[in-house]
N, C-alpha and C. Protein backbone atom coordinates (compact mmCIF):
# COMPACT_ATOMS: atom_id res chain seq x y z
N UNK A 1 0.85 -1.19 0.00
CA UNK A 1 0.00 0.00 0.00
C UNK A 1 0.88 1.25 0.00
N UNK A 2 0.68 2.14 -0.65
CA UNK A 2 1.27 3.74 -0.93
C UNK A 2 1.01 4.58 0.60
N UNK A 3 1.80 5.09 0.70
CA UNK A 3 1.54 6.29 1.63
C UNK A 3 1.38 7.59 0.90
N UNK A 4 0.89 8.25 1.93
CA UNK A 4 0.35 9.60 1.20
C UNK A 4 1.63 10.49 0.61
N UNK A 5 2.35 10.45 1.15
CA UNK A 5 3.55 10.94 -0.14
C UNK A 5 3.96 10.12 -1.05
N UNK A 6 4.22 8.86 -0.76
CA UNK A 6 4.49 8.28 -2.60
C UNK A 6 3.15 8.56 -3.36
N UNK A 7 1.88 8.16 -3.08
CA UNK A 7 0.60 8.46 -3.63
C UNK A 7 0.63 10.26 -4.33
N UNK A 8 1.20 10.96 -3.61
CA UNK A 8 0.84 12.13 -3.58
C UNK A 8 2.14 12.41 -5.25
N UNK A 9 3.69 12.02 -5.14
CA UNK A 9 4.47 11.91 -5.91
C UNK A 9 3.90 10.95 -7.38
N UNK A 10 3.20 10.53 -6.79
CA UNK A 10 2.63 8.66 -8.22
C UNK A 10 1.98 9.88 -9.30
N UNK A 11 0.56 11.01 -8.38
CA UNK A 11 -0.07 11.54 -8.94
C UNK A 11 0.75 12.56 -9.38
N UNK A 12 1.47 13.34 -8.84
CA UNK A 12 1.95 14.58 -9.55
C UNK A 12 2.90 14.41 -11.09
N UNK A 13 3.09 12.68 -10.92
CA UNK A 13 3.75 12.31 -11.89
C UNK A 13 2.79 11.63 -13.11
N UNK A 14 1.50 11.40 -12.71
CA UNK A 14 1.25 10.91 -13.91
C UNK A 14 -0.50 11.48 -14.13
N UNK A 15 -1.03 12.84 -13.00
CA UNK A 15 -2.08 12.91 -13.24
C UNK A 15 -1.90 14.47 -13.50
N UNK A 16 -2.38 14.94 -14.60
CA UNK A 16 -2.27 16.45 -15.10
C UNK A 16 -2.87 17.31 -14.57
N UNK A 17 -3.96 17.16 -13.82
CA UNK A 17 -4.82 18.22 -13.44
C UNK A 17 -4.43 18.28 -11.60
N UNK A 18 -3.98 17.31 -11.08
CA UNK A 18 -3.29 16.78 -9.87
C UNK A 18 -1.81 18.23 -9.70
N UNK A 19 -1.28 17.63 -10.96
CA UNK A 19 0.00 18.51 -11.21
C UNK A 19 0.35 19.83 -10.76
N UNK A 20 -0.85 19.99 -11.99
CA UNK A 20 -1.06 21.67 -12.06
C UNK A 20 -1.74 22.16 -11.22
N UNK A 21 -2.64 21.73 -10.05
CA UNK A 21 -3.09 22.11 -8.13
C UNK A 21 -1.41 21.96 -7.64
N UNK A 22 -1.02 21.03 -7.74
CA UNK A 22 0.34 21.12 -7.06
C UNK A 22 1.26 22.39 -7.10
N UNK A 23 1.49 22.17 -8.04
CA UNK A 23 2.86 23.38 -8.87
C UNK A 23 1.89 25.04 -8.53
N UNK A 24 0.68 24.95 -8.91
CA UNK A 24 0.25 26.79 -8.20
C UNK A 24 -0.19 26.66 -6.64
N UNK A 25 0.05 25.66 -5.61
CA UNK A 25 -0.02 25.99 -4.26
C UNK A 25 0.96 25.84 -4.54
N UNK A 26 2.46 25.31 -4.56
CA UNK A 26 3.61 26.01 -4.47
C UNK A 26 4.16 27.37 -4.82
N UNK A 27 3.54 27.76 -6.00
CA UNK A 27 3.76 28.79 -6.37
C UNK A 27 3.35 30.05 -4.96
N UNK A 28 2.18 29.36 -4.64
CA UNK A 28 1.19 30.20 -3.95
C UNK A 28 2.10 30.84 -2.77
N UNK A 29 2.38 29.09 -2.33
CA UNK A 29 3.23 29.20 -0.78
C UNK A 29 4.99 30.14 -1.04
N UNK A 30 4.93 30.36 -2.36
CA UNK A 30 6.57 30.62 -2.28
C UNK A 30 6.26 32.36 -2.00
N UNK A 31 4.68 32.44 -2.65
CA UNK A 31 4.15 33.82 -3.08
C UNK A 31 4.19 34.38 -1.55
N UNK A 32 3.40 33.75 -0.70
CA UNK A 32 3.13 33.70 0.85
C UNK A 32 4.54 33.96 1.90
N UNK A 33 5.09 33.10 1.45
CA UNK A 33 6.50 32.90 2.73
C UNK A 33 7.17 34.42 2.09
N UNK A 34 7.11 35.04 0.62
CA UNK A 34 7.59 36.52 0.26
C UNK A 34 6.96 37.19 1.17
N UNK A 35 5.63 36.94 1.00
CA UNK A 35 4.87 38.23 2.01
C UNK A 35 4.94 38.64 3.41
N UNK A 36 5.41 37.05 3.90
CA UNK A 36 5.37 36.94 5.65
C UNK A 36 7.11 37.59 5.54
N UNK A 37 7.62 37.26 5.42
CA UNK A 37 9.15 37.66 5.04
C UNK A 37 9.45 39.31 5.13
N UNK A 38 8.76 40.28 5.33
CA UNK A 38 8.82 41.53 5.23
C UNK A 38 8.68 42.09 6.92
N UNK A 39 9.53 42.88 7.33
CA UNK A 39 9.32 43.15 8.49
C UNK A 39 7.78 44.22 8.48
N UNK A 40 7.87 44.79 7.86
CA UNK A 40 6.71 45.28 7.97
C UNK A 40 5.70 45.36 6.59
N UNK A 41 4.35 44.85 6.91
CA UNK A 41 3.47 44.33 5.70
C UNK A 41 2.83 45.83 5.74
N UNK A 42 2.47 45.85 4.70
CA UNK A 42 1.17 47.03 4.20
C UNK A 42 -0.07 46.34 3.88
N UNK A 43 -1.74 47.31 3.91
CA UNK A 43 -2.78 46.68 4.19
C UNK A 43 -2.73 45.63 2.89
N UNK A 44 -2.05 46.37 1.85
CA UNK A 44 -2.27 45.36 0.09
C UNK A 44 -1.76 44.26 0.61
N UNK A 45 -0.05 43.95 1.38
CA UNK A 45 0.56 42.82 1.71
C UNK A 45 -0.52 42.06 2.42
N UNK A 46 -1.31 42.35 3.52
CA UNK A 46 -2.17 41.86 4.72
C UNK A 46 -3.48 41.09 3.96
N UNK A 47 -3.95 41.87 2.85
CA UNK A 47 -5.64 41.18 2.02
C UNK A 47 -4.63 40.57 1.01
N UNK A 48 -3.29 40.44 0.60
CA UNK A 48 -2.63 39.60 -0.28
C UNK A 48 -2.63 38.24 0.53
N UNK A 49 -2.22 38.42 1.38
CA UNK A 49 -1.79 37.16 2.49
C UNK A 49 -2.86 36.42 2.45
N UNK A 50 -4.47 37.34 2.62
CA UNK A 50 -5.53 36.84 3.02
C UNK A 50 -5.70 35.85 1.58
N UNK A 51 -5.93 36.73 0.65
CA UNK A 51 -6.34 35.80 0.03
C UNK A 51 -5.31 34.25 -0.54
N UNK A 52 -4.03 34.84 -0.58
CA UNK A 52 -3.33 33.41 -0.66
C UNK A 52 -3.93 32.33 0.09
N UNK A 53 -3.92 33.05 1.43
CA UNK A 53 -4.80 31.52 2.22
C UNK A 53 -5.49 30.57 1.89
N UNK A 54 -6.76 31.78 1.25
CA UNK A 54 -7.88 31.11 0.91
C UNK A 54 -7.53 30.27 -0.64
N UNK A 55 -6.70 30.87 -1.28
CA UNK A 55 -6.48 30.05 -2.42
C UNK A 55 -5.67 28.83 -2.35
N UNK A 56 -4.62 28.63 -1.72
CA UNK A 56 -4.09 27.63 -1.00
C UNK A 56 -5.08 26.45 -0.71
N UNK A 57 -5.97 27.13 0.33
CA UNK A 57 -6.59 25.42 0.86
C UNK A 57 -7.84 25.09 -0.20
N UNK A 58 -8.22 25.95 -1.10
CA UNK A 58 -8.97 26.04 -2.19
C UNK A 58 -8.31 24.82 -2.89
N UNK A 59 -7.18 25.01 -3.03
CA UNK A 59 -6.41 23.81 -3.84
C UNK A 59 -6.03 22.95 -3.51
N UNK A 60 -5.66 22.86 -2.20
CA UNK A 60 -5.63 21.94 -1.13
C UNK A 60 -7.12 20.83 -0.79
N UNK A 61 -8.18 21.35 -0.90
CA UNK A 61 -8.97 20.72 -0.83
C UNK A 61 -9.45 20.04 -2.40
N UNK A 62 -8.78 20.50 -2.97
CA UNK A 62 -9.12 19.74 -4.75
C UNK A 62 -8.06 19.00 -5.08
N UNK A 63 -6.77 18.87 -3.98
CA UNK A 63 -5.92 17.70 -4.10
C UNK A 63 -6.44 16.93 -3.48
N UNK A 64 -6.93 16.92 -2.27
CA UNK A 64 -7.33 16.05 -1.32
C UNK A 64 -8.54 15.03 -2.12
N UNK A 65 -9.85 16.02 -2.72
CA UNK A 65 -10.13 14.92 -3.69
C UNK A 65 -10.14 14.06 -4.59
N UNK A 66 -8.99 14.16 -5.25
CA UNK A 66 -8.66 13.48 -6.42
C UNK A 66 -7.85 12.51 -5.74
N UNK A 67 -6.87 12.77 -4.81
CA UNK A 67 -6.46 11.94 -3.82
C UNK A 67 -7.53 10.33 -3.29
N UNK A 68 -8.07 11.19 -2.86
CA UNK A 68 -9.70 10.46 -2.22
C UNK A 68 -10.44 9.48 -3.56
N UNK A 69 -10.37 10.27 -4.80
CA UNK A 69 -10.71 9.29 -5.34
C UNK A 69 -9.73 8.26 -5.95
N UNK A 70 -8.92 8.69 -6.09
CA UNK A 70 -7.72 7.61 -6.30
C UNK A 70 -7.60 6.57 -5.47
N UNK A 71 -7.58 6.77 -4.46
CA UNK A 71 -7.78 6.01 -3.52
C UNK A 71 -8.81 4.93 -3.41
N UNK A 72 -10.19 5.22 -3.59
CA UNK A 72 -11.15 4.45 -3.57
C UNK A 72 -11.00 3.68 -4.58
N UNK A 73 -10.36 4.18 -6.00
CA UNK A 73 -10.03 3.46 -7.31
C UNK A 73 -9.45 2.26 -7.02
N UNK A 74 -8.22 2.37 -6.60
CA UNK A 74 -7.31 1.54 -6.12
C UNK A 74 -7.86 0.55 -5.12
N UNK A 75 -8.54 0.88 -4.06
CA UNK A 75 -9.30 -0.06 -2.70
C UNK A 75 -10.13 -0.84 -3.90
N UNK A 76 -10.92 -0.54 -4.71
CA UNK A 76 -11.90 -1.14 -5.59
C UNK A 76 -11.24 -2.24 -6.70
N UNK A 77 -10.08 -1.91 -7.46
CA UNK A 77 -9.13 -2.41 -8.16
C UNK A 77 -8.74 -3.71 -7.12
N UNK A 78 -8.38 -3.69 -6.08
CA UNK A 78 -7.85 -4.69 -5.45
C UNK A 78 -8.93 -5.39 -4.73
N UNK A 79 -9.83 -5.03 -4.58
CA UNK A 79 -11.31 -5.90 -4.36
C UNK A 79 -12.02 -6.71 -5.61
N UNK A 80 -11.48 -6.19 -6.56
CA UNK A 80 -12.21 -6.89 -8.04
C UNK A 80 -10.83 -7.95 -8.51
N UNK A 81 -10.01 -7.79 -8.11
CA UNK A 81 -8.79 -8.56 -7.93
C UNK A 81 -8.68 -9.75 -7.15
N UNK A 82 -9.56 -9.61 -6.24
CA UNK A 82 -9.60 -10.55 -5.30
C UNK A 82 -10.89 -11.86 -5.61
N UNK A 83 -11.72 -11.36 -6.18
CA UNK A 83 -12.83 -12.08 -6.40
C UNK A 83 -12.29 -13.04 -7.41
């Protein structure tokens, strides 16, 4: 059985839409750790931050499903395997 990082590496390697959630929350987070990085933020830096957040787990939660269904794919694959 895969753990959630090889699973998570399997998909970024062979599922396209998986990928490309991946590669823009990185982008996101590299965007984020710039912003926190400033000794002092301005209100644009502060509703920038905000919304990274929200876009982050936005994508975060649309890895998690494809995840989820991969998953069930696979549990199902090895149940029809078994019969």
């Amino acid at each position: 059985m895969e753990n959630q990082e090889e699973l998570k590496a399997h998909l970024i390697a062979t599922d396209a839409e998986y990928r490309a959630l991946s590669d823009r929350h990185s982008q996101l987070k590299q965007e984020l750790a710039s912003i926190e990085s400033k000794e002092h933020m301005t209100l644009e830096d502060e509703d920038r931050e905000h919304e990274i957040k929200k876009q982050k787990l936005k994508l975060k939660d649309q890895m998690n499903e494809i995840l989820s269904r991969h998953r069930l794919q696979r549990s199902e694959e090895r149940r029809v395997g078994k019969e």
